[in-house]
Protein backbone atom coordinates (compact mmCIF):
# COMPACT_ATOMS: atom_id res chain seq x y z
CA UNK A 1 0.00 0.00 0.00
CA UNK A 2 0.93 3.49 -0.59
CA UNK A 3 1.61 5.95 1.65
CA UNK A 4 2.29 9.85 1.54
CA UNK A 5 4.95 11.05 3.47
CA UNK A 6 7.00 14.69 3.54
CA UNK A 7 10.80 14.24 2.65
CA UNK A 8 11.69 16.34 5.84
CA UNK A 9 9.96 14.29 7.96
CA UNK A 10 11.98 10.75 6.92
CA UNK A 11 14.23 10.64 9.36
CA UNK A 12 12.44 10.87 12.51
CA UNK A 13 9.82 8.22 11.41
CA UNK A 14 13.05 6.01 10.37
CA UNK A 15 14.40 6.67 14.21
CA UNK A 16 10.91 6.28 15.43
CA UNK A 17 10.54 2.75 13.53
CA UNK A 18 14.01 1.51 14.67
CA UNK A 19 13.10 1.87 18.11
CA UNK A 20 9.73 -0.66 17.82
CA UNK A 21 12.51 -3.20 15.40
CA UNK A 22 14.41 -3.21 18.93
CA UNK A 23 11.84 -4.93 20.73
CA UNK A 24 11.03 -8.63 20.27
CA UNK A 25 8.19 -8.69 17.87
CA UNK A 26 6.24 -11.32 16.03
CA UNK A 27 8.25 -12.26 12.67
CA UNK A 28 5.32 -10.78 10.36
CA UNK A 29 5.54 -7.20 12.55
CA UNK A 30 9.61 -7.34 12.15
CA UNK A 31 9.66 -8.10 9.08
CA UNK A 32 7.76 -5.15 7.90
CA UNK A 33 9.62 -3.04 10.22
CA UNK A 34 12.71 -4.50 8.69
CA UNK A 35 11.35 -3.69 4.88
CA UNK A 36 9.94 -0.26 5.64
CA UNK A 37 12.94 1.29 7.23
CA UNK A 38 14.84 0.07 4.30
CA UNK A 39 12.69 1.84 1.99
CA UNK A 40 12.45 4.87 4.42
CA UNK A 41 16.25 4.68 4.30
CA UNK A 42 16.98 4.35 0.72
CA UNK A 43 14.76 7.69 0.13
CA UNK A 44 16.10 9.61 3.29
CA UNK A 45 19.97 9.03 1.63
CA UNK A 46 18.31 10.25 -2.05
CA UNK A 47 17.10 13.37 -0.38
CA UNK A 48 19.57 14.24 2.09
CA UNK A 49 22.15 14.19 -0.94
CA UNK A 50 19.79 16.26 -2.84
CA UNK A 51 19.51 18.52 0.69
CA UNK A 52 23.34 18.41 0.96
CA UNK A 53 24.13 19.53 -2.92
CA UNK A 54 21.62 22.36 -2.45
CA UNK A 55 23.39 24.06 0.82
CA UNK A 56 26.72 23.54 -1.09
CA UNK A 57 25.36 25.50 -3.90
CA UNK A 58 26.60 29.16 -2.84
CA UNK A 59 28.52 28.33 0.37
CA UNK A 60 31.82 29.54 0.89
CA UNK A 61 34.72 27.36 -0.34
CA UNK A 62 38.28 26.64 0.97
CA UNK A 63 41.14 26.54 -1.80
CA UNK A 64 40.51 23.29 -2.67
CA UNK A 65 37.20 23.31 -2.97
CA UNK A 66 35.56 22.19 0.20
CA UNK A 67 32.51 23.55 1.76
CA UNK A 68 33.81 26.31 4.42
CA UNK A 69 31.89 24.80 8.26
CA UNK A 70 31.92 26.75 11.13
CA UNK A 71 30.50 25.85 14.62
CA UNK A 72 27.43 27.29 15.67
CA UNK A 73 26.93 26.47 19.62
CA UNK A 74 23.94 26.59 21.51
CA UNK A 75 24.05 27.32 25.05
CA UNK A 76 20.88 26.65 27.70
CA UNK A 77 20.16 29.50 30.31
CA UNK A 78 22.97 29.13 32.57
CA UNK A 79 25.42 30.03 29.85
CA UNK A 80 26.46 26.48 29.27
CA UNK A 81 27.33 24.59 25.85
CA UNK A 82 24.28 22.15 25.43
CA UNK A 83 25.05 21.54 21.46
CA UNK A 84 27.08 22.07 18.89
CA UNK A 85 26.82 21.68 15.49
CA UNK A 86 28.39 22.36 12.11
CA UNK A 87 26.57 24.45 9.15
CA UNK A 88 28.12 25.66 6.17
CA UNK A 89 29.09 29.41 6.02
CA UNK A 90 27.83 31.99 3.27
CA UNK A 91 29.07 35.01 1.51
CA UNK A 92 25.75 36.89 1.71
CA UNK A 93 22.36 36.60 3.92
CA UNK A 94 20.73 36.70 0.75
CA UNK A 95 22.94 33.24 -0.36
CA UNK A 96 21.90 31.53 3.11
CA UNK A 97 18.18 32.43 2.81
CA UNK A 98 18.07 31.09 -0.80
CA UNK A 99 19.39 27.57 0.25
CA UNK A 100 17.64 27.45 3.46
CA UNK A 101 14.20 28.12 1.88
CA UNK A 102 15.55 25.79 -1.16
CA UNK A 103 15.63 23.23 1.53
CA UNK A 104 12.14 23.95 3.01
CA UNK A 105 10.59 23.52 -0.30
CA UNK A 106 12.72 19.99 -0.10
CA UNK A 107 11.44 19.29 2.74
CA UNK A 108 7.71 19.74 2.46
CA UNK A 109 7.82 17.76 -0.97
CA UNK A 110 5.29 14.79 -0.22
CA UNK A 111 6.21 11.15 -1.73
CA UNK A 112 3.90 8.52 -2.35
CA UNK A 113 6.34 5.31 -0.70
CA UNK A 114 5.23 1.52 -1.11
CA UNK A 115 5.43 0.18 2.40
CA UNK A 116 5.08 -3.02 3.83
CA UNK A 117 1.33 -3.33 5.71
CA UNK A 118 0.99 -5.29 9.20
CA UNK A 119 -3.13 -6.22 9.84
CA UNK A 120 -4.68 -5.27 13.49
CA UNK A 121 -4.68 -9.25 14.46
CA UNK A 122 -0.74 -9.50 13.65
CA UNK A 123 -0.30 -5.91 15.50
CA UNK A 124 -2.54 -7.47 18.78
CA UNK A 125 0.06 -10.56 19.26
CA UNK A 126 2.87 -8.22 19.96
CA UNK A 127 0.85 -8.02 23.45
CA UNK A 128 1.21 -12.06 23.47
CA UNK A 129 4.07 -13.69 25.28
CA UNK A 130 7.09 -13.70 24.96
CA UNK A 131 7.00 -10.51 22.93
CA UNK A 132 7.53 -7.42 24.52
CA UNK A 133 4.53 -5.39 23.70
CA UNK A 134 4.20 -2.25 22.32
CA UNK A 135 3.26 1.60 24.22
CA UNK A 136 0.71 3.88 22.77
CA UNK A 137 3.88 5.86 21.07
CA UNK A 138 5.33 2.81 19.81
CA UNK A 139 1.82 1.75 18.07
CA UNK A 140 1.34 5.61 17.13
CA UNK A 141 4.51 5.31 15.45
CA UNK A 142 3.32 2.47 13.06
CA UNK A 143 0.01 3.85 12.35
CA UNK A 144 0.52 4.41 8.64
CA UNK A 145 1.61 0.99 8.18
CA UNK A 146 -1.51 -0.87 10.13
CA UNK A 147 -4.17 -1.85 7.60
CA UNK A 148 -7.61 -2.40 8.82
């Protein structure tokens, strides 16, 4: 069955669905975990590259080439470091808000993605022993791949 999904949002459903594949499922419910975070994956890698080419664009570039990174750190109300992460430097405002809404229109880009359906019956003997059973997140989760 078919299912719409929005490029930006691929990665946290492929996190969310590799958290369930941890638990000790019934083989029917693994393997369609198994088969849809292998499609979810194969698209995420398409469109991050596609993501990754578009910030590149009109970023700054060393001698040789290379995207130009700097750190941008994020500190929490006591003053202390709580992240930091690397994004790629521009020559203009103007240059960074063309590839960051370039990106947003990546991201909001709907696909229609085959994915592997479990029914409610095979989704109700996770519950069984010895499986582990699943929380209200986990099933939540899963939703677009239960059929009816």
């Amino acid at each position: 069955m078919k299912v719409k999904m929005k490029l930006g949002e691929l990665q946290s459903v492929i996190v969310s669905l590799q958290a369930v594949k941890a638990k000790k499922l019934p083989v029917k419910v693994q393997y369609a975990l198994a088969m849809n975070i292998k499609k979810l994956t194969e698209k995420y890698l398409e469109y991050n590259n596609q993501r990754t080419e578009i910030l590149e664009r009109d970023c700054v570039k060393d001698t040789d080439g290379k995207p130009v990174l700097e750190d941008r750190v994020t500190k929490n109300a006591a003053g202390e470091v709580v992240n930091t992460q690397q994004e790629y430097t521009y020559s203009s405002d103007d240059d960074r808000e063309k590839a960051l809404k370039e990106v947003a229109e990546l991201n909001s880009i709907e696909e229609e993605l085959e994915m592997n359906k479990i029914t409610l019956e095979e989704l109700e003997r996770c519950d069984e022993e010895p499986y582990d059973g699943l929380t209200g997140t986990n099933v939540q989760d899963m939703l677009f791949m239960i059929s009816e």
